[in-house]
Protein backbone atom coordinates (compact mmCIF):
# COMPACT_ATOMS: atom_id res chain seq x y z
CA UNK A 1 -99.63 271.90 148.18
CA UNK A 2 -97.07 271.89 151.22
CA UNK A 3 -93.42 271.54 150.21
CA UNK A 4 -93.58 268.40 152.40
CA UNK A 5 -96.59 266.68 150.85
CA UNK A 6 -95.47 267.49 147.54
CA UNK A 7 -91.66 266.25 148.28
CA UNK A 8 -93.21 263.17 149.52
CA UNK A 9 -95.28 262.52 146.56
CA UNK A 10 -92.11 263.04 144.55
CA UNK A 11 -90.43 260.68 146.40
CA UNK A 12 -93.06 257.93 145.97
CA UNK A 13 -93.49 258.61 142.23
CA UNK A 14 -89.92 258.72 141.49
CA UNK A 15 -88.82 255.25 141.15
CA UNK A 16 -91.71 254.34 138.85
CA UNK A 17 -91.63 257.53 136.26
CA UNK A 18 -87.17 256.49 136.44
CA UNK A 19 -88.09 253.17 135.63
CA UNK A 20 -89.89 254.31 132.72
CA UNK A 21 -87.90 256.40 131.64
CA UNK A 22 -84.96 254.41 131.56
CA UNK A 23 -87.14 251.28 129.86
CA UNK A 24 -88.06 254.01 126.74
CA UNK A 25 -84.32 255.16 126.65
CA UNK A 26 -83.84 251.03 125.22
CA UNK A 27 -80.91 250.62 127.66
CA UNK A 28 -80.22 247.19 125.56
CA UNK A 29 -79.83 248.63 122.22
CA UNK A 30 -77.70 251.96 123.65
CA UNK A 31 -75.41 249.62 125.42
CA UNK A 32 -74.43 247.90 122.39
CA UNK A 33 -73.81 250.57 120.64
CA UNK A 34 -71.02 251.07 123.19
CA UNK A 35 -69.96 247.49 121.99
CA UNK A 36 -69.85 248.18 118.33
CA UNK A 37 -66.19 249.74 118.30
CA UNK A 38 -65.08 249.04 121.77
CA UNK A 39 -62.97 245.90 123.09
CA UNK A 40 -63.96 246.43 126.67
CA UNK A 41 -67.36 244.13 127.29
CA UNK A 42 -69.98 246.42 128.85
CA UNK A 43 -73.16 244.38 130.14
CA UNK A 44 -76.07 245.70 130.68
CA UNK A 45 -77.42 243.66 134.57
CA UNK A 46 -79.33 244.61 137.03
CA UNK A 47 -76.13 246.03 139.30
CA UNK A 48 -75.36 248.07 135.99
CA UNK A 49 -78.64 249.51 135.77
CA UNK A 50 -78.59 250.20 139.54
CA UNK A 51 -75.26 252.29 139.15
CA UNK A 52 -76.86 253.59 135.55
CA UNK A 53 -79.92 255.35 137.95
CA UNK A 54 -77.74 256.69 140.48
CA UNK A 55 -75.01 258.25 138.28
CA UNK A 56 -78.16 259.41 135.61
CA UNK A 57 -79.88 260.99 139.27
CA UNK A 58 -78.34 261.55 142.34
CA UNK A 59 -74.88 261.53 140.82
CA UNK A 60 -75.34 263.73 137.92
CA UNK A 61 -73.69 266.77 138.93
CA UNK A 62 -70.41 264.33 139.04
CA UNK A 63 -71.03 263.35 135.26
CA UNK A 64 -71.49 267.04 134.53
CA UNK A 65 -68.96 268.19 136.22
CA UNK A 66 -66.82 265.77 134.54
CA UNK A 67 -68.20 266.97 130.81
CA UNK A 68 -66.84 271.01 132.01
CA UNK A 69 -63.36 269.84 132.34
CA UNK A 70 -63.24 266.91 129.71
CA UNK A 71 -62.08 269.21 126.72
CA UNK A 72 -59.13 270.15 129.12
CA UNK A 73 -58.41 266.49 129.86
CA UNK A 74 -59.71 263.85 127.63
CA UNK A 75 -57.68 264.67 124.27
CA UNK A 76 -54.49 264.42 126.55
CA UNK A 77 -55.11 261.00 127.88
CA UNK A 78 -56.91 259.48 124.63
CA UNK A 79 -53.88 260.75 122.49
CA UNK A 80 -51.76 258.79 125.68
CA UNK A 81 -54.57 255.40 125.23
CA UNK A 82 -53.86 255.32 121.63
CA UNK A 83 -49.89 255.32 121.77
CA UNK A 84 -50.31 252.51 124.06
CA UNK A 85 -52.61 250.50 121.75
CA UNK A 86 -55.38 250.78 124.45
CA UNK A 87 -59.50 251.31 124.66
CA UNK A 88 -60.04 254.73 124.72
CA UNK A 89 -63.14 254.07 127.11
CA UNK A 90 -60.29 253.31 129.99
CA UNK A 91 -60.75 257.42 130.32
CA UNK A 92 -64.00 256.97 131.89
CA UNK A 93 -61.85 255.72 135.03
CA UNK A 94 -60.99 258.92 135.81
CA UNK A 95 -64.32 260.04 136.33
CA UNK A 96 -65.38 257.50 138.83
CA UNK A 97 -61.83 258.12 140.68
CA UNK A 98 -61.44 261.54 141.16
CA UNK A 99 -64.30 263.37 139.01
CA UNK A 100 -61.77 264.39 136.26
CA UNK A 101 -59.93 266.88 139.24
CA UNK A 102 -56.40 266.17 139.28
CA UNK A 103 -56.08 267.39 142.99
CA UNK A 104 -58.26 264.95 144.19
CA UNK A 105 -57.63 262.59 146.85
CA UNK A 106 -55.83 263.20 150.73
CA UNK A 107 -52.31 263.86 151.45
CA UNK A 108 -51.93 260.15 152.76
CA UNK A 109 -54.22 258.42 150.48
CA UNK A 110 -54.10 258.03 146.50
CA UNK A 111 -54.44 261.24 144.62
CA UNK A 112 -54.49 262.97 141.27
CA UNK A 113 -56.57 262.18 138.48
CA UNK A 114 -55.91 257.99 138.12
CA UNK A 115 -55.96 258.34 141.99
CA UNK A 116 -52.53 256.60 142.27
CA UNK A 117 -51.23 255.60 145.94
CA UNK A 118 -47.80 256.52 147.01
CA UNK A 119 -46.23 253.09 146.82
CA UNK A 120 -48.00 252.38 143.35
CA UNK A 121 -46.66 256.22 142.22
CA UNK A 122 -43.03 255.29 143.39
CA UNK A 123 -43.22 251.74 141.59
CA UNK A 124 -44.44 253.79 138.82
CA UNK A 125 -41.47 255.92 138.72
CA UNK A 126 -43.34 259.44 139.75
CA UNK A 127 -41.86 262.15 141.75
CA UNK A 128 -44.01 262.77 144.98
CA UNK A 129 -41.73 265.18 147.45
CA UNK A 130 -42.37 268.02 149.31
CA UNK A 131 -42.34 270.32 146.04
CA UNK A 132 -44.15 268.26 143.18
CA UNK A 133 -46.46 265.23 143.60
CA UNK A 134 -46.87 263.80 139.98
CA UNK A 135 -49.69 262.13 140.21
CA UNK A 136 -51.31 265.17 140.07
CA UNK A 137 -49.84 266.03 136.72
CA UNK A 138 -52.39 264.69 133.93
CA UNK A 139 -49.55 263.70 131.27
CA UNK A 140 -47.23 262.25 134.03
CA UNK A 141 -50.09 260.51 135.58
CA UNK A 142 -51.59 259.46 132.41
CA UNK A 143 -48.70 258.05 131.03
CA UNK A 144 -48.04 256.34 134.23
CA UNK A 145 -51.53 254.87 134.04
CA UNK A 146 -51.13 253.32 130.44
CA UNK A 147 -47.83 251.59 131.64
CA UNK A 148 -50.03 250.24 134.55
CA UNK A 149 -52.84 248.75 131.84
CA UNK A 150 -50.46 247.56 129.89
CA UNK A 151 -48.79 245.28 132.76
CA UNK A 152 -51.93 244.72 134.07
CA UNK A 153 -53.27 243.61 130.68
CA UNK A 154 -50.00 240.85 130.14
CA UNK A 155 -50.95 239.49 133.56
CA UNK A 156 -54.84 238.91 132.99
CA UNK A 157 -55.58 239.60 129.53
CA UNK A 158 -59.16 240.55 130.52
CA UNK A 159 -59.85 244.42 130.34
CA UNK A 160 -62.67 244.33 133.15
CA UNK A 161 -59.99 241.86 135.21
CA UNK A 162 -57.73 244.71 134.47
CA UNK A 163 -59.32 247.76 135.98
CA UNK A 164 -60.45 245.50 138.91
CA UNK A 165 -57.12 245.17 139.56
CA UNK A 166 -56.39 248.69 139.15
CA UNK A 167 -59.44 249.16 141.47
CA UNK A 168 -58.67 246.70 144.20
CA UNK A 169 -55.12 245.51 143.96
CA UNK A 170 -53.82 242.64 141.84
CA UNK A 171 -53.72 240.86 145.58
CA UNK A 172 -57.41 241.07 146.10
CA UNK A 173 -58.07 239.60 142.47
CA UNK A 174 -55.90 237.22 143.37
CA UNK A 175 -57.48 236.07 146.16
CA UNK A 176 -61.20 236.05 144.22
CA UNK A 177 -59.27 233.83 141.72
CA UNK A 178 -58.26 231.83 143.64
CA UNK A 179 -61.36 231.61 146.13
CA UNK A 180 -63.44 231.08 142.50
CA UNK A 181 -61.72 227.79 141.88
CA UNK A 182 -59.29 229.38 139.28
CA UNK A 183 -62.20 231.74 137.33
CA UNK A 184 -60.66 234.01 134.87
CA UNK A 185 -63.43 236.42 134.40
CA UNK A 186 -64.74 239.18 136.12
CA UNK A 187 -68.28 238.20 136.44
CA UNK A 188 -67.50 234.50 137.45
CA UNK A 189 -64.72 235.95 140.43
CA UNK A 190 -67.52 238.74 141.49
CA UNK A 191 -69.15 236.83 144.97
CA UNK A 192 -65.77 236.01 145.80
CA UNK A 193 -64.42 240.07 145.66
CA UNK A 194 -64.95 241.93 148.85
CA UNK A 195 -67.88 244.06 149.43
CA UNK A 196 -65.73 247.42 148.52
CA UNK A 197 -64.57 245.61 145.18
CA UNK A 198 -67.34 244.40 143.99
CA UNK A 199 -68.82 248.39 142.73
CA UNK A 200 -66.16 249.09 140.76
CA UNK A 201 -66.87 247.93 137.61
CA UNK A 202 -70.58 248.14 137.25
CA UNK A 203 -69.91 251.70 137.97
CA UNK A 204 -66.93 252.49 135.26
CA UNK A 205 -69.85 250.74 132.77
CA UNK A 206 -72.54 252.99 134.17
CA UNK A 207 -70.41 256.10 133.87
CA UNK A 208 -68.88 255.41 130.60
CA UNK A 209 -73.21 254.72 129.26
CA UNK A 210 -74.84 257.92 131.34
CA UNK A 211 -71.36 260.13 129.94
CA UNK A 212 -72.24 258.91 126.43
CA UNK A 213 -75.77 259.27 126.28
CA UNK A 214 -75.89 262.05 128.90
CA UNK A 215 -77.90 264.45 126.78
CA UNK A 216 -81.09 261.67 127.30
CA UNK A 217 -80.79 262.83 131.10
CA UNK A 218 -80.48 266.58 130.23
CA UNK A 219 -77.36 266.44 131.93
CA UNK A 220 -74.89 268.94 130.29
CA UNK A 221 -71.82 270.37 131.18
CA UNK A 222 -70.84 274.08 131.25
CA UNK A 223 -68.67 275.78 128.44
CA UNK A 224 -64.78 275.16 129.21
CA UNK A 225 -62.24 277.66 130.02
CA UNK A 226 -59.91 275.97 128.91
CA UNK A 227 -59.29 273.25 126.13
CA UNK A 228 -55.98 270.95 125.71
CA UNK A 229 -55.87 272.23 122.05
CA UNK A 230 -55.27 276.21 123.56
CA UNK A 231 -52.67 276.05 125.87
CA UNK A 232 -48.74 277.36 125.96
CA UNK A 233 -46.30 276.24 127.75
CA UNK A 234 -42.41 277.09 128.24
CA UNK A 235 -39.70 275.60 130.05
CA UNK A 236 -38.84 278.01 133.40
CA UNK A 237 -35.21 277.39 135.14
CA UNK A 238 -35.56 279.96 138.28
CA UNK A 239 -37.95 278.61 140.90
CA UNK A 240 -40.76 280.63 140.90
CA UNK A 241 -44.44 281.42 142.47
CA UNK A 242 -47.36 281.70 141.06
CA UNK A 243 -48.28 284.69 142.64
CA UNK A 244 -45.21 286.48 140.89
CA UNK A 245 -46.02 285.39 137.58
CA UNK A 246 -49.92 286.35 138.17
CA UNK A 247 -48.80 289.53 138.69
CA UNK A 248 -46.36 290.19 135.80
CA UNK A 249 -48.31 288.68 133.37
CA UNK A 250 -52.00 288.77 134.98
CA UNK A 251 -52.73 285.69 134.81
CA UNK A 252 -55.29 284.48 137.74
CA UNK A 253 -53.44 282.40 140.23
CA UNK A 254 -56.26 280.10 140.44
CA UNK A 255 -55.51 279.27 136.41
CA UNK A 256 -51.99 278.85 136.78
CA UNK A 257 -52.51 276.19 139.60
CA UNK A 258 -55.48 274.57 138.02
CA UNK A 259 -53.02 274.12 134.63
CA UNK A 260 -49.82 273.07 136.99
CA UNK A 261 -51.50 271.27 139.66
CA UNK A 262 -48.64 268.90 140.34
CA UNK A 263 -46.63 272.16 142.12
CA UNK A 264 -46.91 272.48 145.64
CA UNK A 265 -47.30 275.70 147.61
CA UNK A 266 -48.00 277.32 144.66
CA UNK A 267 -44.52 276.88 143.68
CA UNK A 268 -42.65 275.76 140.95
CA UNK A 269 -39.26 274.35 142.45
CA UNK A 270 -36.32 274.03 139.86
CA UNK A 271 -33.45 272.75 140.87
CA UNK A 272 -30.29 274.04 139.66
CA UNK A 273 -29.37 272.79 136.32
CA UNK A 274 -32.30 271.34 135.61
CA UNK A 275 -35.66 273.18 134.08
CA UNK A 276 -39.59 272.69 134.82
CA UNK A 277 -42.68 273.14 132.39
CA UNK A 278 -44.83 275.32 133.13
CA UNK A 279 -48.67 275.53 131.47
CA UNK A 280 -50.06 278.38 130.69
CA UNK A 281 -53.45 280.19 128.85
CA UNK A 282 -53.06 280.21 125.23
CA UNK A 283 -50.97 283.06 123.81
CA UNK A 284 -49.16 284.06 127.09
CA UNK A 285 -46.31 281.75 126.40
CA UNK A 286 -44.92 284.88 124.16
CA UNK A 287 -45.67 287.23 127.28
CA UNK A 288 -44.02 285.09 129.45
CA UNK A 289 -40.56 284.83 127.20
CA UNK A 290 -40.93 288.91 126.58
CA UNK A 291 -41.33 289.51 130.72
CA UNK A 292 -38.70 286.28 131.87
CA UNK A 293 -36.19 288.95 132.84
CA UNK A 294 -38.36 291.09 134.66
CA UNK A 295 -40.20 287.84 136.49
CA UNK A 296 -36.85 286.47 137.30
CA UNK A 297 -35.51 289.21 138.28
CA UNK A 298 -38.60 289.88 140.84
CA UNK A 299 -38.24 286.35 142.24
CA UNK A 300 -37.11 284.83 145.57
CA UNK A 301 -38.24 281.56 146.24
CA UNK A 302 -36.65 279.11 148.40
C-alpha cells in the first residue's frame, strides 16, 4: 500500500481506535484515583479529555521528556511542596510550563522551570542580572514558587483558582470574577476567562493523569543521568568558567551547565566576599576541593 493511502487510512481510523482506547483505559475510575489522596479537584470533562488525547498523542514526547529529567527535579521541588504544607501534584506545573527544562523560556519573556516573568521574579525577591538569572535555578525558583501558592492560596483559597492565577495573572481572575457576578470557582468563572486562559487548567489535569498513568500509553522516559539523590556540591569564592573546571576535573561542560543553569556565559560570577554553589556529578565534590588550588590558580574571569 502507498505511504499516502496508508497515512490516510491512519488518519481516518485514528480518532475512533483513540476513542476506544481511552473508553477501556476507565478514564472515570483512574481519575479518582488521583482524588483519593490529593486536595486539588481533578474532573474528568470533555475539555479534560480533549487535553488527555493530545498530551497521551501528539504531545507525548513532552510527557516523556519530562519522565528523563523528573528524578533530577521532582524530589527537589516535592521536598520544597511539603515544607510549605502544599499538594505535591502542583509539580505537574512545571511540565506544562517549560517541559521540566529550567532554561526554558526567552530572554524578555518568563523563564526557568515555574516560567517566572521578570517583574513577578523581582517581587519574588530573585536575582536576574547580567551574570545569574534565578529563575533558572530549580531550588531558588522552587522555593520562590511555593511562596507564590501560598499567597495565592490566602487570597482565593481554591487550588485550581490558584494556578489560574499563577497562569493568567491574579488581574485576569479578577476580572472573570468579577464579569461572573462574584463566582468563586474555577469552573463557574471559565466563559468569562480569555481565550488564552481558559487551557490552562484542563491541561495541568491532563498532564498530571497521562504522567501518572503514562505506562497505559507506552510512553516511557529514558534512564537519567543524573538523580537529585547523587549530586555534590561545594561553595566556590573565585569566579570561575565552566570550561576551566571541565578541564581540571573532566567534567563535560554541557553537565556542569545543565546542573548550574542559573549562570550565565557559562560563568559563575562571585563577587568579592561573598561565595556561590556550585553543582556538580556525584563524587567530584572531593576532586574539586583536592584541585581548588590548581583551578583557581588557572582562572581569569572577569
Amino acid at each position: 500500500m502507498p505511504e499516502i493511502i496508508r497515512y490516510s487510512v491512519f488518519l481516518l481510523l485514528f480518532p475512533l481506535s483513540l476513542f476506544s482506547n481511552n473508553d477501556s483505559l476507565n478514564l472515570k475510575e483512574r481519575m479518582e484515583k488521583l482524588n483519593e489522596n490529593s486536595s486539588i479537584p481533578f474532573v474528568l470533562n470533555e475539555s479534560v479529555k480533549e487535553k488527555i488525547t493530545f498530551y497521551s498523542t501528539k504531545a507525548k514526547s513532552l510527557i516523556s521528556r519530562s519522565m528523563t529529567l523528573a528524578p533530577l527535579y521532582f524530589p527537589l521541588i516535592e521536598d520544597e511542596l511539603r515544607k510549605n504544607n502544599l499538594p505535591l501534584e502542583l509539580k505537574y506545573i512545571t511540565i506544562r510550563e517549560s517541559g521540566l527544562n529550567p532554561s526554558a523560556g526567552s530572554e524578555k519573556g518568563p523563564r526557568g522551570l515555574w516560567q517566572f516573568m521578570p517583574g513577578t521574579a523581582k517581587v519574588m525577591g530573585m536575582k536576574v542580572n547580567t551574570h545569574i538569572d534565578e529563575r533558572k535555578d530549580p531550588m531558588l525558583s522552587t522555593k520562590a514558587a511555593c511562596a507564590y501558592f501560598t499567597k495565592l492560596y490566602k487570597i482565593y483559597g481554591d487550588w485550581l483558582m490558584v494556578m489560574a492565577a499563577y497562569g493568567s495573572g491574579s488581574g485576569t481572575v479578577d476580572k472573570a470574577i468579577k464579569a461572573s457576578g462574584g463566582k468563586r470557582t474555577y469552573w463557574e468563572i471559565l466563559p468569562f476567562l480569555p481565550k488564552a486562559s481558559k487551557d490552562h487548567i484542563p491541561a495541568f489535569i491532563a498532564i498530571a493523569f497521562v504522567y501518572t498513568n503514562a505506562s497505559l500509553y507506552n510512553i516511557s522516559g529514558l534512564p537519567p543521568k543524573f538523580q537529585a539523590s547523587s549530586l555534590d556540591s561545594v561553595y566556590i569564592s573565585k569566579s570561575i568558567s565552566f570550561e576551566k573546571i571541565s578541564k581540571v576535573l573532566s567534567i563535560s561542560k554541557n553537565d556542569l551547565v545543565l546542573l548550574n543553569p542559573m549562570h550565565n556565559k557559562q560563568k559563575i560570577h562571585v563577587e568579592k566576599g561573598q561565595v556561590m554553589l556550585l553543582v556538580l556529578p556525584f563524587g567530584q565534590a572531593e576532586n574539586f576541593r583536592k584541585a581548588e588550588k590548581e583551578i583557581y590558580a588557572k582562572v581569569s574571569v572577569h
